[in-house]
N, C-alpha and C. Protein backbone atom coordinates (compact mmCIF):
# COMPACT_ATOMS: atom_id res chain seq x y z
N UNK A 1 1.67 9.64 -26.91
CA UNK A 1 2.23 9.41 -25.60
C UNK A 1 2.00 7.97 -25.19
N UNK A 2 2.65 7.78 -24.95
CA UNK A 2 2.91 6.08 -24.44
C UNK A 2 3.30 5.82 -22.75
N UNK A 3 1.79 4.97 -22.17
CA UNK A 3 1.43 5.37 -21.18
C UNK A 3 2.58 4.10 -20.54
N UNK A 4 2.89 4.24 -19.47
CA UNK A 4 4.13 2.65 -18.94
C UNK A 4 3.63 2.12 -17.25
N UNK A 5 3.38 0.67 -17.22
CA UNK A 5 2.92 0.22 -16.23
C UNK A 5 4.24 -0.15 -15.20
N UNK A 6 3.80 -0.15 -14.04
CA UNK A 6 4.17 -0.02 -12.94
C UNK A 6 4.01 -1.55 -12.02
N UNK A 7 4.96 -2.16 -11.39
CA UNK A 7 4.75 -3.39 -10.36
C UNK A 7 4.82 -2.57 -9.14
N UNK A 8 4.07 -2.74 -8.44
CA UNK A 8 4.41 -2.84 -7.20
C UNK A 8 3.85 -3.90 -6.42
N UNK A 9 3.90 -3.76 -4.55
CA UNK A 9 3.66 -5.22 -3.64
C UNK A 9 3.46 -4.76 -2.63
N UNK A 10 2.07 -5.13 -2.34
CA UNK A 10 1.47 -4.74 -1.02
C UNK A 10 0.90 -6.12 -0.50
N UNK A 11 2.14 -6.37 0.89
CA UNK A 11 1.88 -7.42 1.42
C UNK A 11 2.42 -8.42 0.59
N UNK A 12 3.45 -8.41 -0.06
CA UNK A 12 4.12 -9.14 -0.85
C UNK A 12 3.58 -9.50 -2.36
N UNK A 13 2.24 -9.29 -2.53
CA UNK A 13 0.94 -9.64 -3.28
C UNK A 13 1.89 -8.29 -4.45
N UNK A 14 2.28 -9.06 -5.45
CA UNK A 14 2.68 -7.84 -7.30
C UNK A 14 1.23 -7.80 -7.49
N UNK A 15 0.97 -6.04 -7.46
CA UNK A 15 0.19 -5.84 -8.62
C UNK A 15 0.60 -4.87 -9.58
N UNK A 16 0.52 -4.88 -10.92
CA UNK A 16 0.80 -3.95 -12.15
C UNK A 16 -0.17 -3.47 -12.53
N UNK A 17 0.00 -2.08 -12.52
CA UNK A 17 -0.76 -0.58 -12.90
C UNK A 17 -0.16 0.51 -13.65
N UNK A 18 -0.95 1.18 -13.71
CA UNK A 18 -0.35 2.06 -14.71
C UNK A 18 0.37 3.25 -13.69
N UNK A 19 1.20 3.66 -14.68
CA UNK A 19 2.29 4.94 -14.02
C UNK A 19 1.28 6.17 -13.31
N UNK A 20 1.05 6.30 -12.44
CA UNK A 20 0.80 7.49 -11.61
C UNK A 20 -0.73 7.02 -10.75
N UNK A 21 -0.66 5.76 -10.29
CA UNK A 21 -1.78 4.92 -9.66
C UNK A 21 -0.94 6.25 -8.33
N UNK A 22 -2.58 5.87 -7.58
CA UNK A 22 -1.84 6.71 -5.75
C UNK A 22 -1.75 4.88 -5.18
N UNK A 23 -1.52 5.28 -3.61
CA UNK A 23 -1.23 4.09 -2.78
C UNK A 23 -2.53 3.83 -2.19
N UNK A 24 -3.89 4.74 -1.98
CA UNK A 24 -5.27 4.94 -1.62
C UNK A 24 -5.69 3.24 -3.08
N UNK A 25 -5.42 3.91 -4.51
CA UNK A 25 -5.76 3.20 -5.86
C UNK A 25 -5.19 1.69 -5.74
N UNK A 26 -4.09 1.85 -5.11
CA UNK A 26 -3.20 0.69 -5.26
C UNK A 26 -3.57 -0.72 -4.29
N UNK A 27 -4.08 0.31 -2.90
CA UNK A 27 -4.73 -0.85 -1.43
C UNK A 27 -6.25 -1.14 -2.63
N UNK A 28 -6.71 -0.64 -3.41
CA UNK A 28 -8.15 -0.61 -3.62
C UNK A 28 -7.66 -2.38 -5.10
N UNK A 29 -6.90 -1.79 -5.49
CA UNK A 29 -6.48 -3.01 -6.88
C UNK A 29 -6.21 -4.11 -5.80
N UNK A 30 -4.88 -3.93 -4.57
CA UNK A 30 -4.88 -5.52 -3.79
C UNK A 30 -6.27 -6.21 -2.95
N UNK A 31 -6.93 -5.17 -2.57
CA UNK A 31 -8.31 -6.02 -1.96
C UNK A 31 -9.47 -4.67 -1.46
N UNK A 32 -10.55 -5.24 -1.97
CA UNK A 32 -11.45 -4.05 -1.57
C UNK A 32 -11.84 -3.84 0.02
N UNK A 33 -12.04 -5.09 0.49
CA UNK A 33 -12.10 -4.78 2.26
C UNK A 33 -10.82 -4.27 3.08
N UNK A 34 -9.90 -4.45 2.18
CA UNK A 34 -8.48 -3.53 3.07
C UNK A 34 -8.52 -2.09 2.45
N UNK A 35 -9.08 -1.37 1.35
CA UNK A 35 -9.62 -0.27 0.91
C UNK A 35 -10.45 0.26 1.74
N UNK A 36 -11.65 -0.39 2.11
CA UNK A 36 -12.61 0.05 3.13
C UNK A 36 -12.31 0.18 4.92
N UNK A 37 -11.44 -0.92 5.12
CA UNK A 37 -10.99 -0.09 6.07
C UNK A 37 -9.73 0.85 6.45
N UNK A 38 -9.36 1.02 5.36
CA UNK A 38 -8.43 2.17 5.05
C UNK A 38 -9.68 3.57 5.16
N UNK A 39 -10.35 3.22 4.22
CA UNK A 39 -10.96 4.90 4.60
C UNK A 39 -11.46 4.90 5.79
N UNK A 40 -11.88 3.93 6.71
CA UNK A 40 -12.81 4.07 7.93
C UNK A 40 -11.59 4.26 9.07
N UNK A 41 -10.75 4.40 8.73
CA UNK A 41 -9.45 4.98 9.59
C UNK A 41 -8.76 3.44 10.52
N UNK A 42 -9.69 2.44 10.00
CA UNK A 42 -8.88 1.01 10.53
C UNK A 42 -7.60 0.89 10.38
N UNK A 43 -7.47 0.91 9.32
CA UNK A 43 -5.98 0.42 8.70
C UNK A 43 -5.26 2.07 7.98
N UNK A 44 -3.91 1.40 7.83
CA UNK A 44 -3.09 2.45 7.32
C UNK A 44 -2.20 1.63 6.42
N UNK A 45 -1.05 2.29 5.66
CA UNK A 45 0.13 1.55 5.17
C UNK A 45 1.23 2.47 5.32
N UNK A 46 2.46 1.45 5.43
CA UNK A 46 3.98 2.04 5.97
C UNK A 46 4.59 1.21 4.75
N UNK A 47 5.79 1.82 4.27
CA UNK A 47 6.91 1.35 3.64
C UNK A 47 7.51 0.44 4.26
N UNK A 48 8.56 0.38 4.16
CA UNK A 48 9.30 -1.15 4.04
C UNK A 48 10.21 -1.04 5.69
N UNK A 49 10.39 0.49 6.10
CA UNK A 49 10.85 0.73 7.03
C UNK A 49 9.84 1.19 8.10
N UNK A 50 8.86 0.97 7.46
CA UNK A 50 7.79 1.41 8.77
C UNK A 50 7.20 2.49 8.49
N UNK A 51 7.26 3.28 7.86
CA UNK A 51 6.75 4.31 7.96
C UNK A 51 5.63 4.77 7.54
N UNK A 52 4.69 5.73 7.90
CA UNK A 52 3.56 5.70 7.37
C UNK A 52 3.38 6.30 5.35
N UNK A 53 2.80 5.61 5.20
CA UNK A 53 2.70 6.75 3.60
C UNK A 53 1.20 7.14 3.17
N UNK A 54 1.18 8.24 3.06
CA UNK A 54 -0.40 8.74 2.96
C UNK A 54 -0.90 8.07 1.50
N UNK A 55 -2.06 7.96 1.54
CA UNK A 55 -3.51 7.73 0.54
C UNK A 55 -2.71 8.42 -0.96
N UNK A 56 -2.58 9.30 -0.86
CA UNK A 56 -2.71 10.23 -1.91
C UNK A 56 -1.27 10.30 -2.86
N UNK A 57 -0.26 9.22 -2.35
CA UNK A 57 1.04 9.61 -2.61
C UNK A 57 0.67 8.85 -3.89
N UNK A 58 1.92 9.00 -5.06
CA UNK A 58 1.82 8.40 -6.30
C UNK A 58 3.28 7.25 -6.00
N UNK A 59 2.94 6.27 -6.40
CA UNK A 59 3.72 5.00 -6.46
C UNK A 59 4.42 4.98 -6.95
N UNK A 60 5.51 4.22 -6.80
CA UNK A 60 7.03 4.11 -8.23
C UNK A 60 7.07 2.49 -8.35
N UNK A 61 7.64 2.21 -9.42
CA UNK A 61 7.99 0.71 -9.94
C UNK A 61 8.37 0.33 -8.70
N UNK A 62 8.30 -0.62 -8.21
CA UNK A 62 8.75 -1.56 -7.32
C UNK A 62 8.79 -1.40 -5.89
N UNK A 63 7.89 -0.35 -5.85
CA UNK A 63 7.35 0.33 -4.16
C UNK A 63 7.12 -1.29 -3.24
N UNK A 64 7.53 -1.53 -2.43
CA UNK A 64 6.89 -2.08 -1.47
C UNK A 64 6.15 -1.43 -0.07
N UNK A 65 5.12 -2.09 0.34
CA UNK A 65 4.27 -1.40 1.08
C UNK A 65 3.37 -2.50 2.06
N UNK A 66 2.92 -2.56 3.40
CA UNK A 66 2.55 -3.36 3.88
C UNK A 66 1.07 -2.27 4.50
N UNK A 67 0.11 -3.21 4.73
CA UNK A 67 -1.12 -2.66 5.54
C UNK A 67 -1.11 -2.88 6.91
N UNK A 68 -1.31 -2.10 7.84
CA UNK A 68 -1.46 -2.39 9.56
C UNK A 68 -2.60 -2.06 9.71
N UNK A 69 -3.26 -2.35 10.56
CA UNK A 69 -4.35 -2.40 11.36
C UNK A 69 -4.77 -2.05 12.77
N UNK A 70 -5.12 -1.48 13.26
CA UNK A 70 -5.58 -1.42 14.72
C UNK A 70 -6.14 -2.40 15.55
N UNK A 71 -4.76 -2.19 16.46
CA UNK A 71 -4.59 -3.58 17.48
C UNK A 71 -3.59 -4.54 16.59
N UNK A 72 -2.83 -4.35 15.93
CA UNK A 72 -1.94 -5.33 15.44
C UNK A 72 -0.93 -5.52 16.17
N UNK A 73 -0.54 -6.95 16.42
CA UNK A 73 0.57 -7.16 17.56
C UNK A 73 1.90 -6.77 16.78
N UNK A 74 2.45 -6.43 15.67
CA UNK A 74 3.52 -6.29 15.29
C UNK A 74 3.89 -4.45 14.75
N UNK A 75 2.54 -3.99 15.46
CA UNK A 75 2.82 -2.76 15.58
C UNK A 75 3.85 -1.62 15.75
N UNK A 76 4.79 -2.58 17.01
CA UNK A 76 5.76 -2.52 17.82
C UNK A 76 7.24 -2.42 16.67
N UNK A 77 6.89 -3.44 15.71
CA UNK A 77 8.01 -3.75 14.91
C UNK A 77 8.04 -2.80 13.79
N UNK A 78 9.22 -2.54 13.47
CA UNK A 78 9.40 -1.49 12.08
C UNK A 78 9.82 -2.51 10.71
N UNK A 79 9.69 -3.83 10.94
CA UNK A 79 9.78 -4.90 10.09
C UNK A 79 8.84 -5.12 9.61
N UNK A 80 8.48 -5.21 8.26
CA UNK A 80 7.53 -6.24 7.88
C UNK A 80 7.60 -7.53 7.71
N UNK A 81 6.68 -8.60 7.67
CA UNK A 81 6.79 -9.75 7.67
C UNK A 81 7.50 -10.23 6.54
């Protein structure tokens, strides 16, 4: 079996992983203090339209994904930067 890696971009930042990383695995590969406050309920991540996507979901090639935070002024916006 021949295992196949995966790009994705959180916060614009490519990282490549292997096929069936979650989005919890994926905040943890772009930076460990945005991992940590992901579990401490600081931060979250939304898709490209805003939306929220849980910890646990499994990623696809070319997912984009942004991190928010509590108290972020662009909260308001369903844009990412």
């Amino acid at each position: 079996m021949t295992r196949r890696q995966i790009t994705f971009y959180i916060n614009g930042k490519p990282i490549t992983r292997w096929y069936g990383v979650t989005v919890e695995q994926g905040v943890l590969a772009y930076d460990q203090e945005e991992y940590l406050a992901l579990k401490r309920g600081e931060a979250w991540v939304v898709d490209g339209r805003g939306s929220r996507v849980g910890p646990g979901g499994t990623l696809e090639n070319g997912a984009r994904l942004y991190i928010r935070h509590v108290g972020d002024a662009s909260l308001q916006s369903h844009n990412p930067p």
